[in-house]
Every structure is written in C-alpha cells, then in structure tokens.
PDB file of N, CA and C in Angstrom:
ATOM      1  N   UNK A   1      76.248 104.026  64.716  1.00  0.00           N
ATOM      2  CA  UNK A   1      77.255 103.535  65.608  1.00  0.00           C
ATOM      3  C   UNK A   1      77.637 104.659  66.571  1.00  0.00           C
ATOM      4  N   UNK A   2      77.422 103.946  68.118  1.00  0.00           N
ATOM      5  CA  UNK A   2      77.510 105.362  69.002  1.00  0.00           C
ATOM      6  C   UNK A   2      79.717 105.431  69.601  1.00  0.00           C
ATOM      7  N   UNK A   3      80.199 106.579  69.383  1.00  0.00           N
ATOM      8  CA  UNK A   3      81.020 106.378  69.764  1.00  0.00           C
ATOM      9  C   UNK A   3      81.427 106.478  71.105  1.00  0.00           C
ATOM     10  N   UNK A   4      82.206 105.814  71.916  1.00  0.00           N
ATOM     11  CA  UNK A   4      82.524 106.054  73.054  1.00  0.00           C
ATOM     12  C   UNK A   4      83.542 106.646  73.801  1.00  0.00           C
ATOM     13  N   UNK A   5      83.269 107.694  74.630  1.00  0.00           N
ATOM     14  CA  UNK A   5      84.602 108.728  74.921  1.00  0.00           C
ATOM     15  C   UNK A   5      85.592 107.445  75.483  1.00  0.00           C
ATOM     16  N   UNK A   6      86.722 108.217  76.023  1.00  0.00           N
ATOM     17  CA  UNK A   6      88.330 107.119  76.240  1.00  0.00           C
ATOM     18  C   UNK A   6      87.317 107.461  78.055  1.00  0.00           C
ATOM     19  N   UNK A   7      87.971 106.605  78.631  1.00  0.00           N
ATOM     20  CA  UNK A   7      88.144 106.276  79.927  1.00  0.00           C
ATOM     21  C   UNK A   7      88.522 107.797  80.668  1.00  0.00           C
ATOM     22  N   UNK A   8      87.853 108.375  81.595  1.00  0.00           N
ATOM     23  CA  UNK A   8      89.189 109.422  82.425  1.00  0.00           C
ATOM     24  C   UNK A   8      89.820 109.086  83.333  1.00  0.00           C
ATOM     25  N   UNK A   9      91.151 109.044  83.470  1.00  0.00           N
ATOM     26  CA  UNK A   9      92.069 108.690  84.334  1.00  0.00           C
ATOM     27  C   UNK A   9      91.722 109.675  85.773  1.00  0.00           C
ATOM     28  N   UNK A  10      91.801 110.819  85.472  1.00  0.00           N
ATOM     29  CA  UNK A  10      91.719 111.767  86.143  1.00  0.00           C
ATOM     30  C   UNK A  10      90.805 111.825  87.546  1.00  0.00           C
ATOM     31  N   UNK A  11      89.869 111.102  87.397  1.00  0.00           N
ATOM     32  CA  UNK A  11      88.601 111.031  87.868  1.00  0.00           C
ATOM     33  C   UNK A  11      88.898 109.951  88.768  1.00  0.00           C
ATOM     34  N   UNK A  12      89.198 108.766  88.495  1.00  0.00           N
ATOM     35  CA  UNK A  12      89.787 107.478  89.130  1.00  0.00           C
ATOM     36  C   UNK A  12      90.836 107.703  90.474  1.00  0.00           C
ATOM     37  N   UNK A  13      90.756 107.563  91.589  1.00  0.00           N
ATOM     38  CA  UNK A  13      91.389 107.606  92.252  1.00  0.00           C
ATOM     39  C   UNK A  13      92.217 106.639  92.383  1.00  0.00           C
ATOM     40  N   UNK A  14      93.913 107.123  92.432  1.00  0.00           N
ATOM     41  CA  UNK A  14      94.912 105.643  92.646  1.00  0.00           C
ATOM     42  C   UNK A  14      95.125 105.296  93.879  1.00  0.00           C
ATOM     43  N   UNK A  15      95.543 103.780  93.784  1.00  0.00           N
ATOM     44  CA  UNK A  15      95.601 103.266  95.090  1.00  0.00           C
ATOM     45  C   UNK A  15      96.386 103.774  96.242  1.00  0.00           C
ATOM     46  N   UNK A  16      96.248 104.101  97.031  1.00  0.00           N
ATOM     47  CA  UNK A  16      96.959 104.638  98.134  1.00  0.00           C
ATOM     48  C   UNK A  16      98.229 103.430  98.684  1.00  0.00           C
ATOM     49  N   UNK A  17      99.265 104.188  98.373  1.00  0.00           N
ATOM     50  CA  UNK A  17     100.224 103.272  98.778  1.00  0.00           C
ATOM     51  C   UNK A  17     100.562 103.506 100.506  1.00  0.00           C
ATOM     52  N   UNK A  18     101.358 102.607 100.739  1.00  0.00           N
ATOM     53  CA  UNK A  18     101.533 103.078 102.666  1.00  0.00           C
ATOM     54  C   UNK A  18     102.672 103.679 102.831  1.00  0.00           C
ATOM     55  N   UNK A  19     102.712 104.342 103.506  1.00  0.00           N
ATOM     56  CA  UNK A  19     103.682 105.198 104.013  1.00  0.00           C
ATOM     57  C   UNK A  19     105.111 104.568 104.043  1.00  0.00           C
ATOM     58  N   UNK A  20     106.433 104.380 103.416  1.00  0.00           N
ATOM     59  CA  UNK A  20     107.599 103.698 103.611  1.00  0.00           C
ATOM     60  C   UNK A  20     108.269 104.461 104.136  1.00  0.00           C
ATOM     61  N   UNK A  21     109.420 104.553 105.282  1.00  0.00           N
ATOM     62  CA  UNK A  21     110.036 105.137 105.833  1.00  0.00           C
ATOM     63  C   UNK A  21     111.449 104.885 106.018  1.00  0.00           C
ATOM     64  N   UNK A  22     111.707 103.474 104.586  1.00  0.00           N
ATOM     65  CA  UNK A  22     113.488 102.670 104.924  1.00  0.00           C
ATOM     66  C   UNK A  22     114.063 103.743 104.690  1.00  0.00           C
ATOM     67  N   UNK A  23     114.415 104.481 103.638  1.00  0.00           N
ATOM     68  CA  UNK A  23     115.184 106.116 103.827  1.00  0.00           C
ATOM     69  C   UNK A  23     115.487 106.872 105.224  1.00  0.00           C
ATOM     70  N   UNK A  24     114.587 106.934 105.575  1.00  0.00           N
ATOM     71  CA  UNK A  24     114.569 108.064 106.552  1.00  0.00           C
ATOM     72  C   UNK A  24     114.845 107.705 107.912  1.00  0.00           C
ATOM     73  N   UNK A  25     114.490 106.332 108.089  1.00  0.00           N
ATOM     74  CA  UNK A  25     115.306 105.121 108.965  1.00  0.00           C
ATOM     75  C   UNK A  25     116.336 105.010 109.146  1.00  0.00           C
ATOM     76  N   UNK A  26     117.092 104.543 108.058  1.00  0.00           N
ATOM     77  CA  UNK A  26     118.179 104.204 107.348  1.00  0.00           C
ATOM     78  C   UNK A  26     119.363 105.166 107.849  1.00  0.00           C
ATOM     79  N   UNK A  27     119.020 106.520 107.600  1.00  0.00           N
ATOM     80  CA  UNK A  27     120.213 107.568 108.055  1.00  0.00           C
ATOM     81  C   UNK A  27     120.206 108.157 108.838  1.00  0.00           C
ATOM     82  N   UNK A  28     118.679 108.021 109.952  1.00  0.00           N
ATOM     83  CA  UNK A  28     118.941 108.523 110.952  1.00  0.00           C
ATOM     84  C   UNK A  28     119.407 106.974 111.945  1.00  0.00           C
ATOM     85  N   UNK A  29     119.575 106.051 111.498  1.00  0.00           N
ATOM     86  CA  UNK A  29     120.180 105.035 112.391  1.00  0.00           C
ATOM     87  C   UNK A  29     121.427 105.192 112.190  1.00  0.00           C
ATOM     88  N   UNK A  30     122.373 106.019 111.128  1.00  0.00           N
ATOM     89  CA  UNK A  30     123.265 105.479 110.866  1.00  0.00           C
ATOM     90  C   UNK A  30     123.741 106.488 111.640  1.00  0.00           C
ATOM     91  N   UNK A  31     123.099 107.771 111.774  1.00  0.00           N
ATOM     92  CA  UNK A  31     123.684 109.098 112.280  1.00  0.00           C
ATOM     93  C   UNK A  31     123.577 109.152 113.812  1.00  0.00           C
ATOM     94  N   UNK A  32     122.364 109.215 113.568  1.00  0.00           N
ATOM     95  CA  UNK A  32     121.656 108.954 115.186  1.00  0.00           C
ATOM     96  C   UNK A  32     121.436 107.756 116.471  1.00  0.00           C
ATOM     97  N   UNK A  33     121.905 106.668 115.493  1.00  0.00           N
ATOM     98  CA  UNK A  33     121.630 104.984 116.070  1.00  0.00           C
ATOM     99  C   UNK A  33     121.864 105.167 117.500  1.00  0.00           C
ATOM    100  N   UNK A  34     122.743 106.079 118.299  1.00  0.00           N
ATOM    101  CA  UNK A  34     122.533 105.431 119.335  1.00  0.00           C
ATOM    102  C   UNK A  34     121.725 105.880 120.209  1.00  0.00           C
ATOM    103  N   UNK A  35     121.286 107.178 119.880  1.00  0.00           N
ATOM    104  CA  UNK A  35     119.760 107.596 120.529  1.00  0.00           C
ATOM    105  C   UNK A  35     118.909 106.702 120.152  1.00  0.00           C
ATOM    106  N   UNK A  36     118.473 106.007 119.159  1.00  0.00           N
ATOM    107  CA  UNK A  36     117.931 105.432 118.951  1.00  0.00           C
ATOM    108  C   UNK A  36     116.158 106.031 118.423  1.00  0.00           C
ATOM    109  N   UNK A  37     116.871 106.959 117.565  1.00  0.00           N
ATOM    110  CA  UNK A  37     115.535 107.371 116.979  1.00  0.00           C
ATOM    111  C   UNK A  37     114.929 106.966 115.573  1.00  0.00           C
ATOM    112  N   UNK A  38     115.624 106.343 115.285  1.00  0.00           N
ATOM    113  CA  UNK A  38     115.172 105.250 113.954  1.00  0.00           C
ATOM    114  C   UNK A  38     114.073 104.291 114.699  1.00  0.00           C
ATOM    115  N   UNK A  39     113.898 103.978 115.607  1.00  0.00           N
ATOM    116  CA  UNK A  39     113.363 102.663 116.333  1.00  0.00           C
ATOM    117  C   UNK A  39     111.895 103.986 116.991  1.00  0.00           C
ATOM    118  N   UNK A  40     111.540 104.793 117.268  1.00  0.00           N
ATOM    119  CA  UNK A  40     111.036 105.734 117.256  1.00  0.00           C
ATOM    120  C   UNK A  40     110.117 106.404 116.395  1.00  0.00           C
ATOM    121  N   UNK A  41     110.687 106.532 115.001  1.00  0.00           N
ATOM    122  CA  UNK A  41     110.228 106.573 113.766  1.00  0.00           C
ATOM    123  C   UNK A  41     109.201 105.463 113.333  1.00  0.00           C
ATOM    124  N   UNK A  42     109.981 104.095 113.289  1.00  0.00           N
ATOM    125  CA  UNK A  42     109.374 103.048 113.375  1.00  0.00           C
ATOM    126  C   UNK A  42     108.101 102.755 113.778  1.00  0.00           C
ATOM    127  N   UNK A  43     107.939 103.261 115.504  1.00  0.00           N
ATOM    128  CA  UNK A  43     106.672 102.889 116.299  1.00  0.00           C
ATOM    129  C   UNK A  43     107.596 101.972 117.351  1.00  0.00           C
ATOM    130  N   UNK A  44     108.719 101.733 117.372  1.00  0.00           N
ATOM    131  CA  UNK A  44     109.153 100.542 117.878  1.00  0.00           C
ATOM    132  C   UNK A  44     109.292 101.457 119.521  1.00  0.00           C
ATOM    133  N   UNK A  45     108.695 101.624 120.641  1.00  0.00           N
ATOM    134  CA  UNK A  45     109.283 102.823 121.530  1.00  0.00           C
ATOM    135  C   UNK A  45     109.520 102.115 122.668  1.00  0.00           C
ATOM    136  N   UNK A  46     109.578 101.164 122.758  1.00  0.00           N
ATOM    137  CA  UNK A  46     110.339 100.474 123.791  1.00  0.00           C
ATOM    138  C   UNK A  46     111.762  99.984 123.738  1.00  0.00           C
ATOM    139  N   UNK A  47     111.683  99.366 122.288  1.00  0.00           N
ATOM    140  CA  UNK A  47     113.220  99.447 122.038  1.00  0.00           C
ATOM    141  C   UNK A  47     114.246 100.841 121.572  1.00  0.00           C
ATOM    142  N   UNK A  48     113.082 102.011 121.435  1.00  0.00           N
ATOM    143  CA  UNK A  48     114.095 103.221 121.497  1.00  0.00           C
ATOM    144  C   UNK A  48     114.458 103.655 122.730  1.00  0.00           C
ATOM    145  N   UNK A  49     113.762 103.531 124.111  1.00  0.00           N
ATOM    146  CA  UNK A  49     113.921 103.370 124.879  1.00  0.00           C
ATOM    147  C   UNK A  49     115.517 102.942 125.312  1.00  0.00           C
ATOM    148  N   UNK A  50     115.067 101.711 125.034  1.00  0.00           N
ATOM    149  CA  UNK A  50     116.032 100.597 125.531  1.00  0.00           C
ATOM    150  C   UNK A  50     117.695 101.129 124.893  1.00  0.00           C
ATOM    151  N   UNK A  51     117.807 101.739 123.803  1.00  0.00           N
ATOM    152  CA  UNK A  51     119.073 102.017 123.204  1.00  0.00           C
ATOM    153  C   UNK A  51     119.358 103.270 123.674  1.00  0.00           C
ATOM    154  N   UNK A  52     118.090 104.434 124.185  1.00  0.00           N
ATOM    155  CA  UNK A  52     118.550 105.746 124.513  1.00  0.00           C
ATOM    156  C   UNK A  52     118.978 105.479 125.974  1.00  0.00           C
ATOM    157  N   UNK A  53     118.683 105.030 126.852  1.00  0.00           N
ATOM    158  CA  UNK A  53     118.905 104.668 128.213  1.00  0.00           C
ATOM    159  C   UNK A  53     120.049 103.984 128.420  1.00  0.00           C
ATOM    160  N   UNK A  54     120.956 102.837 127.334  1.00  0.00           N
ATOM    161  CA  UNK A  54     121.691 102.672 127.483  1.00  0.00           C
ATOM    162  C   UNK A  54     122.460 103.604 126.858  1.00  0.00           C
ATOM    163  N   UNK A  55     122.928 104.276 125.965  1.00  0.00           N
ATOM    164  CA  UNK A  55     123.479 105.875 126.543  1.00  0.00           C
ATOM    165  C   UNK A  55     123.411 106.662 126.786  1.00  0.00           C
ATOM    166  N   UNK A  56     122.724 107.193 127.711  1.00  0.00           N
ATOM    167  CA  UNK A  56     122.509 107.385 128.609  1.00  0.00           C
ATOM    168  C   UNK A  56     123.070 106.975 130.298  1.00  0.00           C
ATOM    169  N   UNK A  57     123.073 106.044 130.375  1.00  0.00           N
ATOM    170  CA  UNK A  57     123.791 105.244 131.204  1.00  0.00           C
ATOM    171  C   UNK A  57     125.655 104.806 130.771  1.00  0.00           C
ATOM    172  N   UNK A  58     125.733 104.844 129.804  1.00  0.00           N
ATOM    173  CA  UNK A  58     126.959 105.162 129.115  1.00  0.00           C
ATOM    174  C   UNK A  58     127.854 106.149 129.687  1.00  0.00           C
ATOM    175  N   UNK A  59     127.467 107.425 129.311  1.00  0.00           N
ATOM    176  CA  UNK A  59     127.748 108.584 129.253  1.00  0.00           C
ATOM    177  C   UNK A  59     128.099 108.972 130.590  1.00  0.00           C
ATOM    178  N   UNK A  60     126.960 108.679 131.695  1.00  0.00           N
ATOM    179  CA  UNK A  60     126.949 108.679 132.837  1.00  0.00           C
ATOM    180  C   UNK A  60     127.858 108.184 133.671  1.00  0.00           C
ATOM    181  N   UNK A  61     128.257 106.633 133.374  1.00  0.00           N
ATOM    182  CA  UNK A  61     129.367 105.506 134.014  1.00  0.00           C
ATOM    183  C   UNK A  61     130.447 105.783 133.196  1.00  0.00           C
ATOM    184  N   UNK A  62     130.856 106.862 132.117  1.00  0.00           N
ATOM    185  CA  UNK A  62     131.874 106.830 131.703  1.00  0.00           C
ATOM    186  C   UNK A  62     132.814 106.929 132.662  1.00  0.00           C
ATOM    187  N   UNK A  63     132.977 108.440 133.247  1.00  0.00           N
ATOM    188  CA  UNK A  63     134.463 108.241 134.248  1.00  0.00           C
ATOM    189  C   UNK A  63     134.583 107.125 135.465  1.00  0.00           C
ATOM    190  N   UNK A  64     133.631 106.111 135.129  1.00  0.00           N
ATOM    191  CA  UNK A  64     134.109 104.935 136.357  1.00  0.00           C
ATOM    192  C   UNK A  64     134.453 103.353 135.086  1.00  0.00           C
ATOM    193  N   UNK A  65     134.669 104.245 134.017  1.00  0.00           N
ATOM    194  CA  UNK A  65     135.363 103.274 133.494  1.00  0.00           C
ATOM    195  C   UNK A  65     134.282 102.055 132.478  1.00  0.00           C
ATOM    196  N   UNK A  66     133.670 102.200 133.569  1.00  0.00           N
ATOM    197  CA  UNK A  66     132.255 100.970 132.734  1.00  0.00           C
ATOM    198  C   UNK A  66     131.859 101.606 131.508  1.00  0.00           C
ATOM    199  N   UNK A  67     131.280 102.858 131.413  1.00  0.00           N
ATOM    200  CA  UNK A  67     131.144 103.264 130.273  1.00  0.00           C
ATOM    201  C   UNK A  67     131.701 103.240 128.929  1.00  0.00           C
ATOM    202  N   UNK A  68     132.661 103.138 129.124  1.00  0.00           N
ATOM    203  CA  UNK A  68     133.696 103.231 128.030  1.00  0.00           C
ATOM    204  C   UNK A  68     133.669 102.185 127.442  1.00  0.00           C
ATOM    205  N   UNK A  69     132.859 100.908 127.556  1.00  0.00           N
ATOM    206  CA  UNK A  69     132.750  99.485 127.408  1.00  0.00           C
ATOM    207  C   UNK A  69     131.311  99.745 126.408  1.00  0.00           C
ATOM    208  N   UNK A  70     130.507 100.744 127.427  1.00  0.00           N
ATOM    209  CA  UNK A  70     129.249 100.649 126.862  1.00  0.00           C
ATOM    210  C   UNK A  70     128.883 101.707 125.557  1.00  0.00           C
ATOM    211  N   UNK A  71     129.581 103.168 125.679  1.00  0.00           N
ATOM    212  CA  UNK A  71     129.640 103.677 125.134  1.00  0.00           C
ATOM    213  C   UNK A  71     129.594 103.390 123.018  1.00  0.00           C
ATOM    214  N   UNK A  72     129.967 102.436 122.702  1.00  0.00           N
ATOM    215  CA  UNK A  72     130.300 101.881 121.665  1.00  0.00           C
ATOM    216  C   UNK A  72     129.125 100.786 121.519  1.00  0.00           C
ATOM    217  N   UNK A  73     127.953 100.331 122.359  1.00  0.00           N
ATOM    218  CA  UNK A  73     126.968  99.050 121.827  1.00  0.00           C
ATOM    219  C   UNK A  73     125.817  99.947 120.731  1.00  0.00           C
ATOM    220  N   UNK A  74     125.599 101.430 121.584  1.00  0.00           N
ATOM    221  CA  UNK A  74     124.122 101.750 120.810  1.00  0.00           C
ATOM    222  C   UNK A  74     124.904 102.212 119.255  1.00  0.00           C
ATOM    223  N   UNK A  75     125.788 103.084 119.267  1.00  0.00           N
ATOM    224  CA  UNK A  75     126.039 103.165 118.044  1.00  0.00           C
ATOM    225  C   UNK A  75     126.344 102.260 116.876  1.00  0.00           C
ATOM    226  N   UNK A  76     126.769 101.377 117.062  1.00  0.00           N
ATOM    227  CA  UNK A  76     127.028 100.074 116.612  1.00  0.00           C
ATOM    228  C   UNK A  76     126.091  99.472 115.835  1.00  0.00           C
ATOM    229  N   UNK A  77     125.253  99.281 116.770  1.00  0.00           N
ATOM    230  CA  UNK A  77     123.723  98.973 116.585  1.00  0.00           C
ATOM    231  C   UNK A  77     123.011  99.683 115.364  1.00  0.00           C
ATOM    232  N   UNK A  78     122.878 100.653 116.118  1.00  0.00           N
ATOM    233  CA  UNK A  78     122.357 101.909 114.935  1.00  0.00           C
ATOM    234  C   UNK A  78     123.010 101.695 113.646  1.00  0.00           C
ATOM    235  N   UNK A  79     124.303 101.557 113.604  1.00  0.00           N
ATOM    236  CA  UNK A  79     125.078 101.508 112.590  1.00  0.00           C
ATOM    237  C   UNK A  79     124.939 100.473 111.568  1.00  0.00           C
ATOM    238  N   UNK A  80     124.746  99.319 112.039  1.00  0.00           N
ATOM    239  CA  UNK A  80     124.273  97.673 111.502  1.00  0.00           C
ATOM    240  C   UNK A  80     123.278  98.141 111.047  1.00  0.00           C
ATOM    241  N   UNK A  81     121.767  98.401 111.796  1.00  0.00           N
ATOM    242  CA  UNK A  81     120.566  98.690 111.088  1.00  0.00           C
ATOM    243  C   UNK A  81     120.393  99.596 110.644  1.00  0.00           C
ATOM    244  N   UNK A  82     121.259 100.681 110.246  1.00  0.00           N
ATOM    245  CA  UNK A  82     120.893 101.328 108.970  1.00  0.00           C
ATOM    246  C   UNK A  82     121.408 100.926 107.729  1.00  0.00           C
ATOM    247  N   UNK A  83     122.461 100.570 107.939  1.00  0.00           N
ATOM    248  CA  UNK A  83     122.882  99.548 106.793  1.00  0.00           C
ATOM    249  C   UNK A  83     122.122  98.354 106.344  1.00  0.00           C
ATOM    250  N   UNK A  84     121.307  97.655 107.024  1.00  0.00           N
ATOM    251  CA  UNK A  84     120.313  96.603 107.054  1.00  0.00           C
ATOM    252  C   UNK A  84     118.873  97.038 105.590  1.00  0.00           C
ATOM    253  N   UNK A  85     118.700  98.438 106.539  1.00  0.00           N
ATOM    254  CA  UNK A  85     117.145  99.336 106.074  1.00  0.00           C
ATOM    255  C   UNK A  85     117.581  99.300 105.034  1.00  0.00           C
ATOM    256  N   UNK A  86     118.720 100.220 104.456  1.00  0.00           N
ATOM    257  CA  UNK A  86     119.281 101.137 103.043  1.00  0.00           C
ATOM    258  C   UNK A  86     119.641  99.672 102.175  1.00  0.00           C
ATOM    259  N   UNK A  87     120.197  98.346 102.517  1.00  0.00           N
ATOM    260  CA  UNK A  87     120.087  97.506 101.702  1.00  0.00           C
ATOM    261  C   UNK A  87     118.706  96.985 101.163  1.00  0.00           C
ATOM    262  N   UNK A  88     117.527  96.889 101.826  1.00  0.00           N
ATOM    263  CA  UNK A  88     116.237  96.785 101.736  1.00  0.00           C
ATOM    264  C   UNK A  88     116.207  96.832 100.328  1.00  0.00           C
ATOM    265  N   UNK A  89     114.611  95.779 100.005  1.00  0.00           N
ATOM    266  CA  UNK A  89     114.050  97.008  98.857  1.00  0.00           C
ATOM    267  C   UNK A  89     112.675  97.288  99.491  1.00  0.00           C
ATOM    268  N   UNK A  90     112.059  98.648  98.694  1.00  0.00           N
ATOM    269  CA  UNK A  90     110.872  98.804  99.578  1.00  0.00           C
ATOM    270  C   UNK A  90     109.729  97.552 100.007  1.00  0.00           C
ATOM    271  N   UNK A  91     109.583  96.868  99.250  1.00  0.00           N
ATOM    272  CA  UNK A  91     109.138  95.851  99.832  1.00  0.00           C
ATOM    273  C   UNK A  91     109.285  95.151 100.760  1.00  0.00           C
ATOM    274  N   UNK A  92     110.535  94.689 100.566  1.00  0.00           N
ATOM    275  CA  UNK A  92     111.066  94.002 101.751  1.00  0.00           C
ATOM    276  C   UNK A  92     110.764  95.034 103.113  1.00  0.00           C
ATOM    277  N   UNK A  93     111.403  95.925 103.113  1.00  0.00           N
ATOM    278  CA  UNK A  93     111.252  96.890 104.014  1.00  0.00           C
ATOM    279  C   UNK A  93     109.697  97.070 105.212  1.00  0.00           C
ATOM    280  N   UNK A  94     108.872  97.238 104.584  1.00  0.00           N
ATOM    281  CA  UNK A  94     107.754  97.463 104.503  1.00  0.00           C
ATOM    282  C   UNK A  94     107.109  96.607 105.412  1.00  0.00           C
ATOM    283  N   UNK A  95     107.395  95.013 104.735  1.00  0.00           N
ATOM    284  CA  UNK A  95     107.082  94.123 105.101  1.00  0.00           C
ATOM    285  C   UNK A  95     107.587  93.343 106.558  1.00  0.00           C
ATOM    286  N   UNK A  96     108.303  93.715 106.650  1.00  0.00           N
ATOM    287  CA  UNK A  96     109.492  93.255 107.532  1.00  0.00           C
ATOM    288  C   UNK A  96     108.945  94.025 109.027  1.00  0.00           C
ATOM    289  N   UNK A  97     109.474  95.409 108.518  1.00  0.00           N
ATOM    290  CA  UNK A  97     109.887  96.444 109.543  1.00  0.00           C
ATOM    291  C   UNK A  97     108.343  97.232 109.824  1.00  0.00           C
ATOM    292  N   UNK A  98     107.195  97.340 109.098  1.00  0.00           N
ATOM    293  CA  UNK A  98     106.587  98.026 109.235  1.00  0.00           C
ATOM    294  C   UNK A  98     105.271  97.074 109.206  1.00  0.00           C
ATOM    295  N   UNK A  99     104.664  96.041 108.555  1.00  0.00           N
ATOM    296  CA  UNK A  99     103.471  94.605 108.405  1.00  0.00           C
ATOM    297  C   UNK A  99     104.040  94.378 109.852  1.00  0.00           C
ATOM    298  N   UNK A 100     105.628  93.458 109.766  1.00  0.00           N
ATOM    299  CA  UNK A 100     105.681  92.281 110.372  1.00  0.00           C
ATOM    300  C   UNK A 100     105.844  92.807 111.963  1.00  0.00           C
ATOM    301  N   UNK A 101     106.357  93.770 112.281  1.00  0.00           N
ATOM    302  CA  UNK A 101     107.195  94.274 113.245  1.00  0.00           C
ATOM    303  C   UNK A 101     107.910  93.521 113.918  1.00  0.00           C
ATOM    304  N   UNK A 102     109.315  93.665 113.225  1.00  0.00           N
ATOM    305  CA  UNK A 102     110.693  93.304 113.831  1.00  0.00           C
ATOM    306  C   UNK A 102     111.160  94.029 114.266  1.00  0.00           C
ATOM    307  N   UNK A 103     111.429  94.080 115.498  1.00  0.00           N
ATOM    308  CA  UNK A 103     112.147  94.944 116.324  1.00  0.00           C
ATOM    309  C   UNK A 103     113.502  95.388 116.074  1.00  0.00           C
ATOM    310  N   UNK A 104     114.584  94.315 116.329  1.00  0.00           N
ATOM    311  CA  UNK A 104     115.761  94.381 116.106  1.00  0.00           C
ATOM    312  C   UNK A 104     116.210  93.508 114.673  1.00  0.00           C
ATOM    313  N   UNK A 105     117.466  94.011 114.368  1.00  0.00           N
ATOM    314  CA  UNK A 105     117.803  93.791 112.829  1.00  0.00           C
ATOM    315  C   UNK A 105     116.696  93.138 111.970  1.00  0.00           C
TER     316      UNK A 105
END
C-alpha cells in the first residue's frame, strides 16, 4: 500500500482578490468630499471634476455672496458618500462602486 503525501498548500496559488477601496473612499470623502477626491480614487474623474470646480467656483464667488450658497453643496456631498461607502459591506461596495460604476451615491 503506497502512501500518499498531504496536498501542499504552499505551492497552490490563492485566488487573487480585487483591489477594494470602501475604506479609503469612505474617509477621504468624509474629510476631503469637497475636493472631491474620493470620486478620483474611484476612477470616477469627471465627476471629481465636477465637485472640485464647484469649489472652486465657490470660493471664488464667495465675496459676491453667491458663494456662500455654494460653498456648503461639495462638502455635503462628500459627507453623504462617505457615510454611504463606510456603511457598505465589501461586497456590496465592490459591486456597486467599482463592477457597476455608480457615479453618485
């Protein structure tokens, strides 16, 4: 009776999982949201765009008053979707924000 060694794990390469990034999303939206570098991170660069330019333009129209209106949308924003990401689970996450590409919330 021939015996047979155990299996080596070692040798077996494991599956490569994909890169998840809801963490790192997550708090720089919450910190950073209104630059909008969570959306950046993402791949999303039109809509980081779109949130850095509006403050940008904020900042700019502040002393004519308009700003001061606008000043408060990107952070906001940022603020919602990091709270959004960090509720996630990685799956969801993954799937959503990184398979499906959803832009906003």
């Amino acid at each position: 009776m021939e015996v047979i060694p155990p299996k080596e794990d070692w040798n077996n390469p494991q599956p490569v999982r994909p890169e998840n990034k809801r963490v790192v999303s997550g708090i720089l939206a919450i910190i950073f949201g209104s630059l909008g570098v969570h959306k950046f991170i993402l791949g999303y660069n039109n809509e980081g765009l779109i949130l850095l330019g509006i403050s940008i333009l904020s900042y700019l129209t502040f002393c004519f008053l308009i700003g001061i209106f606008l000043v408060w949308i990107p952070p906001i924003i940022g603020l919602i979707e990091g709270i959004i990401y960090l509720t996630k689970t990685d799956e969801e996450f993954y799937n959503m924000y990184q398979v499906n590409k959803k832009p906003w919330f």
